[in-house]
PDB file of N, CA and C in Angstrom:
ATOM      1  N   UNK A   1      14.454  -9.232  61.466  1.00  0.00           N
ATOM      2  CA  UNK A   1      13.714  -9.587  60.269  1.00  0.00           C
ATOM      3  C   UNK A   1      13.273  -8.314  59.551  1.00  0.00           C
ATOM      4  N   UNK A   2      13.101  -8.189  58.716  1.00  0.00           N
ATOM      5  CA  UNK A   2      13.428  -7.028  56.868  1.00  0.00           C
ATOM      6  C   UNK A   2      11.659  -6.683  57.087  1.00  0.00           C
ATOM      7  N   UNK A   3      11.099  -5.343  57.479  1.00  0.00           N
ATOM      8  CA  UNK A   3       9.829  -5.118  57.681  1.00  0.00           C
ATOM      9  C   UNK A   3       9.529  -4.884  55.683  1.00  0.00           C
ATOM     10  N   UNK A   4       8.106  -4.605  55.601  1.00  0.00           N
ATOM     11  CA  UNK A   4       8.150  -4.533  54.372  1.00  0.00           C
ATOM     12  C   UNK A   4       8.848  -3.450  53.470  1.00  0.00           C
ATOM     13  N   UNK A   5       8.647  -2.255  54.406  1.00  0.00           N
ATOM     14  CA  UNK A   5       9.901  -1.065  54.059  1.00  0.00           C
ATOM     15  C   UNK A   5      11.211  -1.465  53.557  1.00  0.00           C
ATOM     16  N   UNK A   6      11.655  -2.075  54.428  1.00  0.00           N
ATOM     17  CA  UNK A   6      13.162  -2.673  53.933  1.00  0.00           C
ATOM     18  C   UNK A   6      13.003  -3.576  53.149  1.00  0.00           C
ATOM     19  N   UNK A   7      12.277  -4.379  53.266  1.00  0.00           N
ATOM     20  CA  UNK A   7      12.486  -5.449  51.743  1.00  0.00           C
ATOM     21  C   UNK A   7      11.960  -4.348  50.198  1.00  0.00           C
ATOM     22  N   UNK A   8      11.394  -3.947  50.593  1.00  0.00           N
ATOM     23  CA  UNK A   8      10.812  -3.043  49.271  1.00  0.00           C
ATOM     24  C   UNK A   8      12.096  -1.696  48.948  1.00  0.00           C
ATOM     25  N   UNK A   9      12.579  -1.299  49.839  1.00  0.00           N
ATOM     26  CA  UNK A   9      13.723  -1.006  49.711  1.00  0.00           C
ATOM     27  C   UNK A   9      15.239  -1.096  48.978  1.00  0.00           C
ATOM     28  N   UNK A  10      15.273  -2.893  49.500  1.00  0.00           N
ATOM     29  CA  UNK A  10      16.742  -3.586  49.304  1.00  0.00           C
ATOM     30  C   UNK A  10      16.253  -4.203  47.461  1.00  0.00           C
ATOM     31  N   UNK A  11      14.707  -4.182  47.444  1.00  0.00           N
ATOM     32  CA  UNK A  11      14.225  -4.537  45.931  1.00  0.00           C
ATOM     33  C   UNK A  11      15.139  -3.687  44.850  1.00  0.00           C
ATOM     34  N   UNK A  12      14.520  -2.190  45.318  1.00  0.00           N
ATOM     35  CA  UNK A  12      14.445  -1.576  44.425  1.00  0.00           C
ATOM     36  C   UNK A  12      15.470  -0.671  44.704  1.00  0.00           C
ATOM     37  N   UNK A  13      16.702  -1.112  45.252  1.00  0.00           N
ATOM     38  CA  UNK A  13      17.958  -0.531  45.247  1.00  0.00           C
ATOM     39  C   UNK A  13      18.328  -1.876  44.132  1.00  0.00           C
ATOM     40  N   UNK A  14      18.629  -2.535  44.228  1.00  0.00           N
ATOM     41  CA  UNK A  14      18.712  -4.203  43.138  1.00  0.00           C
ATOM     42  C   UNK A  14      18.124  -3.311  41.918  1.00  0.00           C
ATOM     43  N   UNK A  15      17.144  -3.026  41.550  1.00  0.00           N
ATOM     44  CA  UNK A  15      16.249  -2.815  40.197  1.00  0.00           C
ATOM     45  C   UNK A  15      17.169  -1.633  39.591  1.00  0.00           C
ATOM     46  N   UNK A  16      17.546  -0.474  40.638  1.00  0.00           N
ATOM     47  CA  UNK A  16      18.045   0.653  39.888  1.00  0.00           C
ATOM     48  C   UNK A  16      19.061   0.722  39.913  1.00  0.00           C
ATOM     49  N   UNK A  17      19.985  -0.232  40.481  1.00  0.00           N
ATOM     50  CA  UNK A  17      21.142  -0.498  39.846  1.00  0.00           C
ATOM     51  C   UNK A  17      21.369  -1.705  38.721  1.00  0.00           C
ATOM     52  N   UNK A  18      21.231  -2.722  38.960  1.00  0.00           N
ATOM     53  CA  UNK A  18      21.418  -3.948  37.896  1.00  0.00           C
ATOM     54  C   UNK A  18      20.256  -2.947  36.683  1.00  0.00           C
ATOM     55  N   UNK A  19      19.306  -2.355  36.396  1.00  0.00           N
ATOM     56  CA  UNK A  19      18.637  -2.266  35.291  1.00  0.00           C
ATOM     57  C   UNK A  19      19.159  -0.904  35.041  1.00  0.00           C
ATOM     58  N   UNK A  20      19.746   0.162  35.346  1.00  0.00           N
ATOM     59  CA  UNK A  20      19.839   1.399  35.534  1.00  0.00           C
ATOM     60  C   UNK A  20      19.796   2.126  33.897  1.00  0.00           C
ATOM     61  N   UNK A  21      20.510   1.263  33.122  1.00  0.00           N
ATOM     62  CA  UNK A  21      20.857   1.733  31.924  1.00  0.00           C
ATOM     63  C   UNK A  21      19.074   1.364  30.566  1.00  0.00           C
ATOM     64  N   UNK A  22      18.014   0.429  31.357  1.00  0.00           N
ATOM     65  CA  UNK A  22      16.722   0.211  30.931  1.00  0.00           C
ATOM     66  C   UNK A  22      16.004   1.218  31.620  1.00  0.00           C
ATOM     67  N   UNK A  23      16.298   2.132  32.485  1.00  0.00           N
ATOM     68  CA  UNK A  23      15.670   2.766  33.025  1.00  0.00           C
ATOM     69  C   UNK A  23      15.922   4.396  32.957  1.00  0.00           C
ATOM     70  N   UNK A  24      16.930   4.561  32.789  1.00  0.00           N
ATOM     71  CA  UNK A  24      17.333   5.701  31.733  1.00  0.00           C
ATOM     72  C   UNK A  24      16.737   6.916  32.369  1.00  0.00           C
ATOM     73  N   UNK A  25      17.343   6.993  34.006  1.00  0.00           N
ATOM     74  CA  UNK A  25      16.517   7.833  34.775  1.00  0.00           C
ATOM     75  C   UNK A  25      15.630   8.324  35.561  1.00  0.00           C
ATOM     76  N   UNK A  26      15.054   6.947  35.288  1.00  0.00           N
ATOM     77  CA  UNK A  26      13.255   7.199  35.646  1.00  0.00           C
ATOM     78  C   UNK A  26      13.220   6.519  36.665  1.00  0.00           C
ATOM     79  N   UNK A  27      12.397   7.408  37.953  1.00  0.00           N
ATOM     80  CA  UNK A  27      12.606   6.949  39.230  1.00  0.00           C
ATOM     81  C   UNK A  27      11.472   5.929  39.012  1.00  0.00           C
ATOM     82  N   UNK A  28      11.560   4.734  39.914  1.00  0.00           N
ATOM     83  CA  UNK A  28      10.513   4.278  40.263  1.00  0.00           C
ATOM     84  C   UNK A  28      10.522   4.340  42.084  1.00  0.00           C
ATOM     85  N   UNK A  29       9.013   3.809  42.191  1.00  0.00           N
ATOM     86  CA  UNK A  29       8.829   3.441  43.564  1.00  0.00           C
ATOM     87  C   UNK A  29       8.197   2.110  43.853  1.00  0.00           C
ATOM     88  N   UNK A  30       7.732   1.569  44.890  1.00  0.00           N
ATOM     89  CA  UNK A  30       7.267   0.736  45.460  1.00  0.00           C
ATOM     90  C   UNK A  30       6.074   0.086  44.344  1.00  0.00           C
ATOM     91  N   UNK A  31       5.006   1.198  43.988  1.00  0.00           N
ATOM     92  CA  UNK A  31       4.036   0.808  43.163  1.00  0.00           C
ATOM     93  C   UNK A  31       4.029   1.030  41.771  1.00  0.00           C
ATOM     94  N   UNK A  32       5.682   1.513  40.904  1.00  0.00           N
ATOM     95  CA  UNK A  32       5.631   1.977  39.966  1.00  0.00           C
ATOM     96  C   UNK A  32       5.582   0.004  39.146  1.00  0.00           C
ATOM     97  N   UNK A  33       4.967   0.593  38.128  1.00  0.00           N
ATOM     98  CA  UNK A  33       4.681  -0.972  37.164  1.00  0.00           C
ATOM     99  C   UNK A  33       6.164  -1.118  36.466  1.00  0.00           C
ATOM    100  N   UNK A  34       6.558  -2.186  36.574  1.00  0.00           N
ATOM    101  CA  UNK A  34       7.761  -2.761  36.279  1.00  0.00           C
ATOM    102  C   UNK A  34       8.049  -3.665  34.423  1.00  0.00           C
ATOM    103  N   UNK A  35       7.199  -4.506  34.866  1.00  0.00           N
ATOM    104  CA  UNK A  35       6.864  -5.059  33.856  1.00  0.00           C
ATOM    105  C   UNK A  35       6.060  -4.677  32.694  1.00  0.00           C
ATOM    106  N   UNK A  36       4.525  -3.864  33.012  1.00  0.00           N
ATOM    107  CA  UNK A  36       3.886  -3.718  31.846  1.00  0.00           C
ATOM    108  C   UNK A  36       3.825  -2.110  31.476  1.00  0.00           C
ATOM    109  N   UNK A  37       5.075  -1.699  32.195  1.00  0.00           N
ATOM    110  CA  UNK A  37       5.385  -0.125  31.419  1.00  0.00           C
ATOM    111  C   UNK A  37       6.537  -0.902  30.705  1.00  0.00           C
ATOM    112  N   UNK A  38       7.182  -1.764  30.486  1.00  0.00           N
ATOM    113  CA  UNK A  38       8.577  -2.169  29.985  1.00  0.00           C
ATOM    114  C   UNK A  38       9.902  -1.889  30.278  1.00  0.00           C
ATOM    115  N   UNK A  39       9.670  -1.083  31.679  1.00  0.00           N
ATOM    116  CA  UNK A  39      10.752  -0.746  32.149  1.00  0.00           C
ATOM    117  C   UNK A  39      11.827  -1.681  32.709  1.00  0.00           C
ATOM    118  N   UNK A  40      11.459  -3.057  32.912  1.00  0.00           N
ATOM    119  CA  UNK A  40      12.323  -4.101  33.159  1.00  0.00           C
ATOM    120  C   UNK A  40      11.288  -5.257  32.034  1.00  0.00           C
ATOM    121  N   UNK A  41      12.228  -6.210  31.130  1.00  0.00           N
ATOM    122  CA  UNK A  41      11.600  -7.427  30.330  1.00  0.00           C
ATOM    123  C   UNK A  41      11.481  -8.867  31.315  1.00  0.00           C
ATOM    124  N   UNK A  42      11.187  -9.638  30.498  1.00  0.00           N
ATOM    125  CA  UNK A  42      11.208 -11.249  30.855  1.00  0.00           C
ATOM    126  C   UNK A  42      12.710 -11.716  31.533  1.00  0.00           C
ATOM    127  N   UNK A  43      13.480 -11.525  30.676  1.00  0.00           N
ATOM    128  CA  UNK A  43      15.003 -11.524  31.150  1.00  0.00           C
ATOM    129  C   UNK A  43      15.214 -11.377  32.234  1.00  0.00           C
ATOM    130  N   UNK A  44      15.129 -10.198  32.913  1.00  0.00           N
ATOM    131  CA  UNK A  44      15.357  -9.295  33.972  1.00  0.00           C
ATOM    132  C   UNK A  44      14.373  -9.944  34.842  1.00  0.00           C
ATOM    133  N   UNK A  45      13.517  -9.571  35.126  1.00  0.00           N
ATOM    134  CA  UNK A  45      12.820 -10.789  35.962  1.00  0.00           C
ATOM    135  C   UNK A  45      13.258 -11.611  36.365  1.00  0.00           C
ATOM    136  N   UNK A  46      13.725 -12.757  35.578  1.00  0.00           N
ATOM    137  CA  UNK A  46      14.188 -14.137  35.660  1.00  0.00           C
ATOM    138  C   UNK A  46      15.534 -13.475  36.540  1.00  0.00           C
ATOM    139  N   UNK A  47      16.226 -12.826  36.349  1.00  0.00           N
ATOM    140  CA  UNK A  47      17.621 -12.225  36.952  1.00  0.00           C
ATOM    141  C   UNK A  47      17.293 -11.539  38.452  1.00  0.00           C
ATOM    142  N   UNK A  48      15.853 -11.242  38.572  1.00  0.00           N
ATOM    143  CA  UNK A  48      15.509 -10.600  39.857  1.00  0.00           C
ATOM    144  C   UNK A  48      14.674 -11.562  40.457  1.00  0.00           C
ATOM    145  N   UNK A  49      14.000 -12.418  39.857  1.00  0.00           N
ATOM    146  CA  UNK A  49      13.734 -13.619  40.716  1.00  0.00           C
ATOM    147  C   UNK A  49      15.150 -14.550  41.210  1.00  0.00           C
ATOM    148  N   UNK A  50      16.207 -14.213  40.673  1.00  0.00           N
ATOM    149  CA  UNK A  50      17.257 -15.401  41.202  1.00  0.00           C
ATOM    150  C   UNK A  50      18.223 -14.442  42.454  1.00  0.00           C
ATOM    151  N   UNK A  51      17.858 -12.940  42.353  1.00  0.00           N
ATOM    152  CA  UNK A  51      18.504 -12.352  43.056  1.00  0.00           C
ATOM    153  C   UNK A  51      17.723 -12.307  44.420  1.00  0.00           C
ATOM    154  N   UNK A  52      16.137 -12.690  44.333  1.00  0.00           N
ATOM    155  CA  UNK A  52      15.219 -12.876  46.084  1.00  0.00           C
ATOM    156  C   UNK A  52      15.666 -14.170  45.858  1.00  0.00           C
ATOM    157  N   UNK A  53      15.228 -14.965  45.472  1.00  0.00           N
ATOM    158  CA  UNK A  53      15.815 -16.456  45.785  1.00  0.00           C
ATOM    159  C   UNK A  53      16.975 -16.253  46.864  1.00  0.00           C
ATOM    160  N   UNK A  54      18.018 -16.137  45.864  1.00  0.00           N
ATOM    161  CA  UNK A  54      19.777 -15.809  46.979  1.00  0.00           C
ATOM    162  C   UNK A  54      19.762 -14.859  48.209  1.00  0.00           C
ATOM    163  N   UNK A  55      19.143 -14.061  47.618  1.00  0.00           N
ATOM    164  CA  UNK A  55      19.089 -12.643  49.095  1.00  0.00           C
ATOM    165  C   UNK A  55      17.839 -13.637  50.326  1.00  0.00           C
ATOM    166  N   UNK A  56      16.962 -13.393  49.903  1.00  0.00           N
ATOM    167  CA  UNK A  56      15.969 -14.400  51.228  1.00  0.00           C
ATOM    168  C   UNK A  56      16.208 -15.997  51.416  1.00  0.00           C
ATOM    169  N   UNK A  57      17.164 -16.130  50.539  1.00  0.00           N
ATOM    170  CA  UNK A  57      17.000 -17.986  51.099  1.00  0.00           C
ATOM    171  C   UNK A  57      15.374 -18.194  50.756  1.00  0.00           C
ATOM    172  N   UNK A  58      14.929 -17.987  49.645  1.00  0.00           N
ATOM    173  CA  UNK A  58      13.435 -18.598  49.423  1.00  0.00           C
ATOM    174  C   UNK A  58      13.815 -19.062  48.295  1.00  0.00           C
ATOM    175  N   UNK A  59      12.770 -20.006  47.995  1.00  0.00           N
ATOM    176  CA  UNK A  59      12.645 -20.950  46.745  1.00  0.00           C
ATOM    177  C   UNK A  59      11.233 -19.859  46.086  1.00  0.00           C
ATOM    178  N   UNK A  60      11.413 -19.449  44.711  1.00  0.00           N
ATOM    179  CA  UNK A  60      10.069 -18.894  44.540  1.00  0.00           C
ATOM    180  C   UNK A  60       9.563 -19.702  43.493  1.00  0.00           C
ATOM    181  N   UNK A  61       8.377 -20.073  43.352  1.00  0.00           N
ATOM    182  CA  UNK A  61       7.920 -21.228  42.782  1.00  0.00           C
ATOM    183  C   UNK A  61       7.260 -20.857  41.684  1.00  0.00           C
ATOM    184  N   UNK A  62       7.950 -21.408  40.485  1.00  0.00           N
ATOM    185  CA  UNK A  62       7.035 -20.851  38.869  1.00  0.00           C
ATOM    186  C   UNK A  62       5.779 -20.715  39.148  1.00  0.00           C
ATOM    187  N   UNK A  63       4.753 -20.837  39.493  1.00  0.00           N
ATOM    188  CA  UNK A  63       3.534 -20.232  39.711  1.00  0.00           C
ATOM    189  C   UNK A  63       3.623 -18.976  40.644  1.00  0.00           C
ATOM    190  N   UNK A  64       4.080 -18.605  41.110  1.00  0.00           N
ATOM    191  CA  UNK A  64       4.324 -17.300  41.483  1.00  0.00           C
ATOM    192  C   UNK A  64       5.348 -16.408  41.064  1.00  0.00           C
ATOM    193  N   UNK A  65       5.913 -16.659  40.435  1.00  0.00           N
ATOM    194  CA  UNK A  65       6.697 -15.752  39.338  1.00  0.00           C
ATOM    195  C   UNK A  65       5.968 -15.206  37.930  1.00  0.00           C
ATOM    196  N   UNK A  66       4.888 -14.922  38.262  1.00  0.00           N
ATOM    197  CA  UNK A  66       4.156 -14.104  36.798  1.00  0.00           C
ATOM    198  C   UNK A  66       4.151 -12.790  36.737  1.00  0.00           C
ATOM    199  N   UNK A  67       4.295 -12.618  35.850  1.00  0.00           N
ATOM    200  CA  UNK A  67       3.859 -11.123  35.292  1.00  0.00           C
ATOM    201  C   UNK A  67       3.145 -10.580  36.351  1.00  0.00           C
ATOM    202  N   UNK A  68       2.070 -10.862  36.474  1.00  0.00           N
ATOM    203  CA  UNK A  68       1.489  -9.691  37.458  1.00  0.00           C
ATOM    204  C   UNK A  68       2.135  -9.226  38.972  1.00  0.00           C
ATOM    205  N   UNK A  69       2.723 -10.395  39.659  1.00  0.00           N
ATOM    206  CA  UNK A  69       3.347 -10.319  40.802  1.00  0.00           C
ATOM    207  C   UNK A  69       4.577  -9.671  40.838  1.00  0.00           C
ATOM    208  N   UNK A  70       5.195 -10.025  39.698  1.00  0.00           N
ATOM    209  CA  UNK A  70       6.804  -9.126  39.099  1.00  0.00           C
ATOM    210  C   UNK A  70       6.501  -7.769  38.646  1.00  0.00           C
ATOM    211  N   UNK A  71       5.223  -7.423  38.383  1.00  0.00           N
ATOM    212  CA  UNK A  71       4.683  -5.918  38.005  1.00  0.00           C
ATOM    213  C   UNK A  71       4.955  -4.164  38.881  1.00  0.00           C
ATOM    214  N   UNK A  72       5.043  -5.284  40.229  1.00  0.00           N
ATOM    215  CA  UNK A  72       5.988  -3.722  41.188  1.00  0.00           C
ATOM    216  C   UNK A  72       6.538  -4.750  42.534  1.00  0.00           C
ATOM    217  N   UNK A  73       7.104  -3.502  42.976  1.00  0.00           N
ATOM    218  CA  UNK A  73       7.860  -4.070  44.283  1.00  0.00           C
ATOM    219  C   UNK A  73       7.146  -4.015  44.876  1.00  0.00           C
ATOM    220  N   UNK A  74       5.760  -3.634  45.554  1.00  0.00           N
ATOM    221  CA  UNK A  74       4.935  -3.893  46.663  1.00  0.00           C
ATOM    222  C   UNK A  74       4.328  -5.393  46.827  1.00  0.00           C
ATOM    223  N   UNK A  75       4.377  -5.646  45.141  1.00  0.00           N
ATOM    224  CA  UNK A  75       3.698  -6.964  44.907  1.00  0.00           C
ATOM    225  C   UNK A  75       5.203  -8.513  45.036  1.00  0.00           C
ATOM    226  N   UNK A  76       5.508  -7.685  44.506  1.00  0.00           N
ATOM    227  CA  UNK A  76       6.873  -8.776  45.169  1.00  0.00           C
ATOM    228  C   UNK A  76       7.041  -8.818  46.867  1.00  0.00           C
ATOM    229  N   UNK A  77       7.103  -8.049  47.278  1.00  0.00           N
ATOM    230  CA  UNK A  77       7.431  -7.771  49.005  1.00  0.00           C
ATOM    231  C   UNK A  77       6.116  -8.595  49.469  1.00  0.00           C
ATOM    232  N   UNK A  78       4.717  -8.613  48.972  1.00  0.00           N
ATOM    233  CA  UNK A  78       3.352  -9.574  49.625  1.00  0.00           C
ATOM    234  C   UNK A  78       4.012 -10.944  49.015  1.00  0.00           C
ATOM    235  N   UNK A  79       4.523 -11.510  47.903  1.00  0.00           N
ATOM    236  CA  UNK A  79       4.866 -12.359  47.595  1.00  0.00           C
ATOM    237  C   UNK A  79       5.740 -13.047  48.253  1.00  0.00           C
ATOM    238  N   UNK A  80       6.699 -12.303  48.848  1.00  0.00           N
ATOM    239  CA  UNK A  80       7.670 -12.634  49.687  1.00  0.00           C
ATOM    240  C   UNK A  80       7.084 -12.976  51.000  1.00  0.00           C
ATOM    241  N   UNK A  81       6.717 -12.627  51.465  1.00  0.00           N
ATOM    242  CA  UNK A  81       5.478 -12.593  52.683  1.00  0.00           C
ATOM    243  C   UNK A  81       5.035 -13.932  52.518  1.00  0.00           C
ATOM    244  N   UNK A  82       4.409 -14.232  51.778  1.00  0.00           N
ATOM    245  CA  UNK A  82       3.747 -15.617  51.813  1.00  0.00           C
ATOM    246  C   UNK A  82       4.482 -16.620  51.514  1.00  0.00           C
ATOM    247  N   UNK A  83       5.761 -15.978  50.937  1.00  0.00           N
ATOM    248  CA  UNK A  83       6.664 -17.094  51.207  1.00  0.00           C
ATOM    249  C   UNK A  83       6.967 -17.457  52.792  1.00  0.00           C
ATOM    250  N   UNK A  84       6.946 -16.303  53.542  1.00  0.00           N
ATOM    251  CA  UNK A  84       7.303 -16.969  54.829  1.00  0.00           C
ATOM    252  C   UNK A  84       8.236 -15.816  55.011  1.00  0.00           C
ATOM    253  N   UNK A  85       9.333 -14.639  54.069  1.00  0.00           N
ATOM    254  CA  UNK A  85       9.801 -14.343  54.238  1.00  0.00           C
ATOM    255  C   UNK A  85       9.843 -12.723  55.458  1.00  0.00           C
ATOM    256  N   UNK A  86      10.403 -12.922  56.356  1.00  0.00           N
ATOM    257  CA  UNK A  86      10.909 -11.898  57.290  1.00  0.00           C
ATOM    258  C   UNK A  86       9.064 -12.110  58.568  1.00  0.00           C
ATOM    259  N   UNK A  87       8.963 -13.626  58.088  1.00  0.00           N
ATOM    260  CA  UNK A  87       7.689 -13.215  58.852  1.00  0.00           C
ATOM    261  C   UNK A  87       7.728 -14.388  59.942  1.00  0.00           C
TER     262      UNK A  87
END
């Protein structure tokens, strides 16, 4: 089972490739803000919520797909967590 290292990991190998060309360089990490620097939109989201869906076998449930939780990968990886995932 994927400790939070590795899920935060396998995230944000996903983010800097599928977005690479919105990102135009710029490293992120675990706690870099995703959403409300604009470095990934609404779109993209929706495209990285369907990519944990498929990768964890989780259902993620429109109330937990907001803005704030999609805001970095640390906050996605606790999200995942309470899904149940790798736990």
């Amino acid at each position: 089972m994927p400790d939070d290292q590795q899920l935060a990991h396998t995230i944000l190998d996903y983010i800097s490739r599928e977005y690479a060309d919105s990102l135009q360089g710029t490293t992120i990490g675990p706690d870099s803000p995703l959403l409300s620097s604009g470095l990934i939109d609404s779109l993209s989201m929706v495209s990285l919520k369907v990519f944990l869906d498929q990768t964890y076998r989780v259902r993620i449930p429109d109330a937990e797909a907001s803005a704030e939780v999609f805001d970095s990968v640390n906050q996605i990886v606790k999200m995942l967590r309470r899904l149940g995932v790798g736990g």
